[in-house]
Protein backbone atom coordinates (compact mmCIF):
# COMPACT_ATOMS: atom_id res chain seq x y z
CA UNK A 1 118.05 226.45 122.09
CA UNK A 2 120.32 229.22 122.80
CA UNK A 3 119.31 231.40 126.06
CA UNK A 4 118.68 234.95 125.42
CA UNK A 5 120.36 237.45 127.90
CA UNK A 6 118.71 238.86 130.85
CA UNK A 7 119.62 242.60 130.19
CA UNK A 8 118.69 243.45 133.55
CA UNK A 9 120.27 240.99 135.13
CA UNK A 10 123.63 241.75 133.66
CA UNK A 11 123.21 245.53 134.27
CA UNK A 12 122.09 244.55 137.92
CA UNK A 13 125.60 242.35 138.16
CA UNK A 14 127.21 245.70 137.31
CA UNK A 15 125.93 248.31 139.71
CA UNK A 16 126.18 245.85 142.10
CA UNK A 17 129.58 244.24 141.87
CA UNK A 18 131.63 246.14 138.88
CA UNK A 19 130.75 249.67 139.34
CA UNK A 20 131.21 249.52 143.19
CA UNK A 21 134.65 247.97 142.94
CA UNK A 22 135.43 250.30 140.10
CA UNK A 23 134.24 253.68 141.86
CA UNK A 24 136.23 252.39 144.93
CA UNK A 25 139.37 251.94 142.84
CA UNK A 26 138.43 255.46 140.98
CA UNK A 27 137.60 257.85 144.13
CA UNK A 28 140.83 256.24 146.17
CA UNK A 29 142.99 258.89 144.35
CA UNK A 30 145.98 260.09 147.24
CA UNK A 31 144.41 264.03 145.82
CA UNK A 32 140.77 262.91 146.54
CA UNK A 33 141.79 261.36 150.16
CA UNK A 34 143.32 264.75 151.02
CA UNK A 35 140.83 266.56 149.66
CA UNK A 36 137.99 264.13 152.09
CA UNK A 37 140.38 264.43 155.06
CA UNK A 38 140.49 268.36 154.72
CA UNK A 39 136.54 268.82 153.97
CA UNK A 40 135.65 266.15 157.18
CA UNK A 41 137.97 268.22 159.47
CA UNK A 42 135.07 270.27 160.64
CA UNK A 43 132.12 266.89 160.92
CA UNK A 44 131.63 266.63 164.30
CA UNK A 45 129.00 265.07 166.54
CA UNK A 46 126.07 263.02 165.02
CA UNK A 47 126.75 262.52 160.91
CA UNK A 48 124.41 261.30 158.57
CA UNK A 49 126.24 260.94 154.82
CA UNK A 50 124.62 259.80 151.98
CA UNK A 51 126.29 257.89 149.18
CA UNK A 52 128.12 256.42 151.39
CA UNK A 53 129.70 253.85 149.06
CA UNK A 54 132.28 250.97 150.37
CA UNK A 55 132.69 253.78 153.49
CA UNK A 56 135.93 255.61 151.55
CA UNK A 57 135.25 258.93 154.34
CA UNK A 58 135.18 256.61 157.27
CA UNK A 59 139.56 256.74 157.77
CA UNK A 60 139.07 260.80 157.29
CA UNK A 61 136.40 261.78 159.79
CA UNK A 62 137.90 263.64 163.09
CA UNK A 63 137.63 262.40 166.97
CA UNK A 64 134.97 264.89 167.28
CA UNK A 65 132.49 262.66 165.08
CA UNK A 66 130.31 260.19 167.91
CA UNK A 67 128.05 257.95 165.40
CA UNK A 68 127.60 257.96 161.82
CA UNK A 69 124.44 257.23 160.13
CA UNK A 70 125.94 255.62 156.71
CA UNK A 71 123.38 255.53 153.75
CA UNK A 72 123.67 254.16 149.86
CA UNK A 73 121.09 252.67 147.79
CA UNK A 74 123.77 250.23 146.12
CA UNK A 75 123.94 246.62 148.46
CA UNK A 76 126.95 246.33 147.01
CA UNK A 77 128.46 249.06 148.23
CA UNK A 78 127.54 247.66 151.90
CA UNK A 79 129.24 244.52 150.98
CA UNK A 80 132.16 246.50 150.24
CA UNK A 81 132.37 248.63 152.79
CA UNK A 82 131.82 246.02 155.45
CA UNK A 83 135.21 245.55 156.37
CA UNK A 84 135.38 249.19 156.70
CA UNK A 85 132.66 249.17 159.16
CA UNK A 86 133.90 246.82 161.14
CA UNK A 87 137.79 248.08 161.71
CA UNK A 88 135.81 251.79 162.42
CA UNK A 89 136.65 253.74 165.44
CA UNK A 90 133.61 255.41 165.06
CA UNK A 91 130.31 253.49 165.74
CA UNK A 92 128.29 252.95 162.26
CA UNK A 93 124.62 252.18 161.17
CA UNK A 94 124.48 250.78 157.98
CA UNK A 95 121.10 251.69 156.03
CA UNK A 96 120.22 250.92 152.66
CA UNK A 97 117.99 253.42 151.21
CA UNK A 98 117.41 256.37 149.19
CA UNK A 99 118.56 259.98 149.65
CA UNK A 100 115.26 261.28 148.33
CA UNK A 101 113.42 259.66 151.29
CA UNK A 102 115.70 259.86 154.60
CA UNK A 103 113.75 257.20 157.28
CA UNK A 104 114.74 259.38 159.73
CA UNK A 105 113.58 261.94 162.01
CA UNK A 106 113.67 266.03 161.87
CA UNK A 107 116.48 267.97 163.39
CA UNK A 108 118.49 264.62 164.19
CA UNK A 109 122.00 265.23 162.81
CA UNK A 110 124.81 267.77 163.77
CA UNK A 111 126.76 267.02 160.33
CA UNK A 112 125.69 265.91 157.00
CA UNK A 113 128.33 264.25 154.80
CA UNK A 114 127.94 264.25 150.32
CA UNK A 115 130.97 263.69 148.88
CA UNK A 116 130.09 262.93 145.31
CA UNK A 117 126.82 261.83 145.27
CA UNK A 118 124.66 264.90 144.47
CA UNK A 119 125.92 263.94 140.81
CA UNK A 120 124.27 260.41 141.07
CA UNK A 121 120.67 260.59 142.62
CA UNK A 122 117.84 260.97 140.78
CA UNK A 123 116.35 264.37 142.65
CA UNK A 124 119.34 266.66 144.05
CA UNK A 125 116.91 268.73 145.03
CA UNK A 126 114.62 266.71 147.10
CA UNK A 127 117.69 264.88 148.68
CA UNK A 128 118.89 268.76 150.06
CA UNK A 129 115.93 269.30 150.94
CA UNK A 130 115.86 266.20 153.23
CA UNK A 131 119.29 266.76 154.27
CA UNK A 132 118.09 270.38 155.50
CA UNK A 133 115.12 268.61 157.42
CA UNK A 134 117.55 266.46 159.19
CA UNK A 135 120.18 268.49 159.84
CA UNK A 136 119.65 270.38 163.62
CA UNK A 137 119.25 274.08 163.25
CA UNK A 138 123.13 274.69 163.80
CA UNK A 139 124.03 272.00 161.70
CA UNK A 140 126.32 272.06 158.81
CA UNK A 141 126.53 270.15 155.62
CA UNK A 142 129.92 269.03 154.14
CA UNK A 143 130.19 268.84 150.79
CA UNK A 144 132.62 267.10 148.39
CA UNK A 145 131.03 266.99 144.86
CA UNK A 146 132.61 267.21 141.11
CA UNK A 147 130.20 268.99 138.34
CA UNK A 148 129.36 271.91 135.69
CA UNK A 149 132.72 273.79 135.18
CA UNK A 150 132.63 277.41 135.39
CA UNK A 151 135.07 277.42 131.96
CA UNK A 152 132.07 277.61 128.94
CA UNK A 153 134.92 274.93 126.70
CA UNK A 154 134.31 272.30 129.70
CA UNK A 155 130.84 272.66 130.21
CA UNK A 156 130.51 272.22 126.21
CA UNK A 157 132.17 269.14 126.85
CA UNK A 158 130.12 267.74 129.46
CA UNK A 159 127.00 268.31 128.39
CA UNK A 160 128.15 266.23 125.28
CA UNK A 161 129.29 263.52 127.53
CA UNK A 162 126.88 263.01 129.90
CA UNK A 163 124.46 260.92 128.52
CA UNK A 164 127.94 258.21 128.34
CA UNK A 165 128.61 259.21 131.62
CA UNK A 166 125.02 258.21 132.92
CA UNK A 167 125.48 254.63 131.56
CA UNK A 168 129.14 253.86 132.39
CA UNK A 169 128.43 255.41 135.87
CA UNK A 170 125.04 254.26 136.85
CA UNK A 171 123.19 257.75 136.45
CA UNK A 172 126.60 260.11 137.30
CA UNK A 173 125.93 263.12 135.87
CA UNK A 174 128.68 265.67 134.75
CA UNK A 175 126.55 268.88 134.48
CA UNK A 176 125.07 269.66 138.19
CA UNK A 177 125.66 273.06 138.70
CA UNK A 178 126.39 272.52 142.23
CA UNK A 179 126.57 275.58 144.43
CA UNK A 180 123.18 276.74 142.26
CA UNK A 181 121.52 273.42 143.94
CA UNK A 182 123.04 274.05 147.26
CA UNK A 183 121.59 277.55 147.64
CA UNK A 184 118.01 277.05 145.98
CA UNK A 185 117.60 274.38 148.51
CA UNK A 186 118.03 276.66 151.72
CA UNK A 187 121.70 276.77 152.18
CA UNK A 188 124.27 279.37 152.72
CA UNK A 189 128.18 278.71 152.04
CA UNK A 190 130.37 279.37 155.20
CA UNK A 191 133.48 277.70 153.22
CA UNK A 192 133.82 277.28 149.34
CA UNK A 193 136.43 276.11 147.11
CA UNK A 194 135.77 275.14 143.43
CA UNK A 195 138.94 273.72 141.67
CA UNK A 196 140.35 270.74 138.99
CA UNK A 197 141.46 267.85 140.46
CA UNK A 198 145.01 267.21 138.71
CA UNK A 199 145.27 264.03 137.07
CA UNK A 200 141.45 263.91 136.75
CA UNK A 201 140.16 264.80 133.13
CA UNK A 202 138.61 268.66 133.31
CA UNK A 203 135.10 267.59 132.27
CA UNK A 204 135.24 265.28 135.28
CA UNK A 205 137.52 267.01 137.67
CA UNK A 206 135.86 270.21 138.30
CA UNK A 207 134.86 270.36 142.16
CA UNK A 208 133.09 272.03 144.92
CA UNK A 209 134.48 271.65 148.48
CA UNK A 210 132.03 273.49 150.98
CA UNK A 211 130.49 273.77 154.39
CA UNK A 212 126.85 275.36 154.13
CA UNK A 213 124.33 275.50 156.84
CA UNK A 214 120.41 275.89 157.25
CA UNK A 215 118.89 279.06 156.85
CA UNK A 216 114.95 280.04 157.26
């Protein structure tokens, strides 16, 4: 008798060794790495980043970074970014978890770190809100995160594709309206840039570069 398939096995081979080699091949772009290197510039002390994938930020982050907290609910992201992690200047903690629950404490962190990950996780607005909790009172979070064009034709476009996107991606979405999120969950914007990436199709290309802190 023929087996029949394990669907969830098979989708569980692909989020955890396809998509992460395939996002790591995707997001290592020479645009995106300037774009990571010019958003870090500013991280400095204690960093906790979510989505923190096979550790693509880690060659970007300035001298003035002291320990990073590294988060991702993918294991095989860790697997991939252990080599990282090991050749890193910059002390790491590896943590496998989700966004939406930080196990960590209040007013830890002096930087938090999403570079396109708000598009991913389930809640965007719970994991700001535990971002905010973390983050110390003068505390900024760095942000690095593609989503809902301002250009009506685009955002046509990816609301029609999203539903795609969410499969082939592992939950991506295309239609977070990003700096709406950001400032409903207690934010302010000291820096932000919203642009296309060239080379990047419009309905995925469209980001948000930002620094925001914590207001009351």
């Amino acid at each position: 008798m023929r087996s029949v398939p394990d669907k969830r096995r098979s989708l569980s081979f692909y989020e955890r060794r396809v998509f992460p080699w395939l996002n790591d091949k995707l997001g290592a772009s020479p645009e995106l790495n300037r774009i990571r290197a010019e958003a870090l510039a500013t991280a400095h002390g204690l960093v906790i980043e979510i989505g923190f994938g096979s550790g693509a930020n880690l060659p970007h982050y300035p001298s003035a970074v002291t320990s990073i907290v590294a988060l991702d609910p993918n294991d095989g992201m860790h697997d991939l970014g252990a080599p990282r992690i090991r050749a890193s200047r910059i002390p790491v903690l590896s943590l496998i978890g989700k966004a939406e629950s930080l196990p960590l404490p209040d007013r830890r962190f002096d930087t938090a770190v999403s570079t396109l990950t708000l598009c991913t996780v389930s809640d965007p607005t719970r994991v700001l809100m535990e971002l905010r909790r973390v983050l110390r009172e003068d505390g900024r979070l760095i942000l690095v995160e593609h989503g809902l064009s301002d250009e009506p034709g685009v955002a046509r476009w990816q609301h029609r594709l999203n539903r795609l996107q969410n499969v082939v991606a592992c939950g991506c979405n295309l239609n977070r309206a990003i700096v709406d999120l950001v400032e409903s969950c207690g934010f302010q914007f000291e820096a932000l840039r919203r642009f296309y990436v060239p080379q990047i199709p419009r309905t995925h290309g469209w980001i948000t570069v930002g620094t925001a802190r914590p207001v009351s």
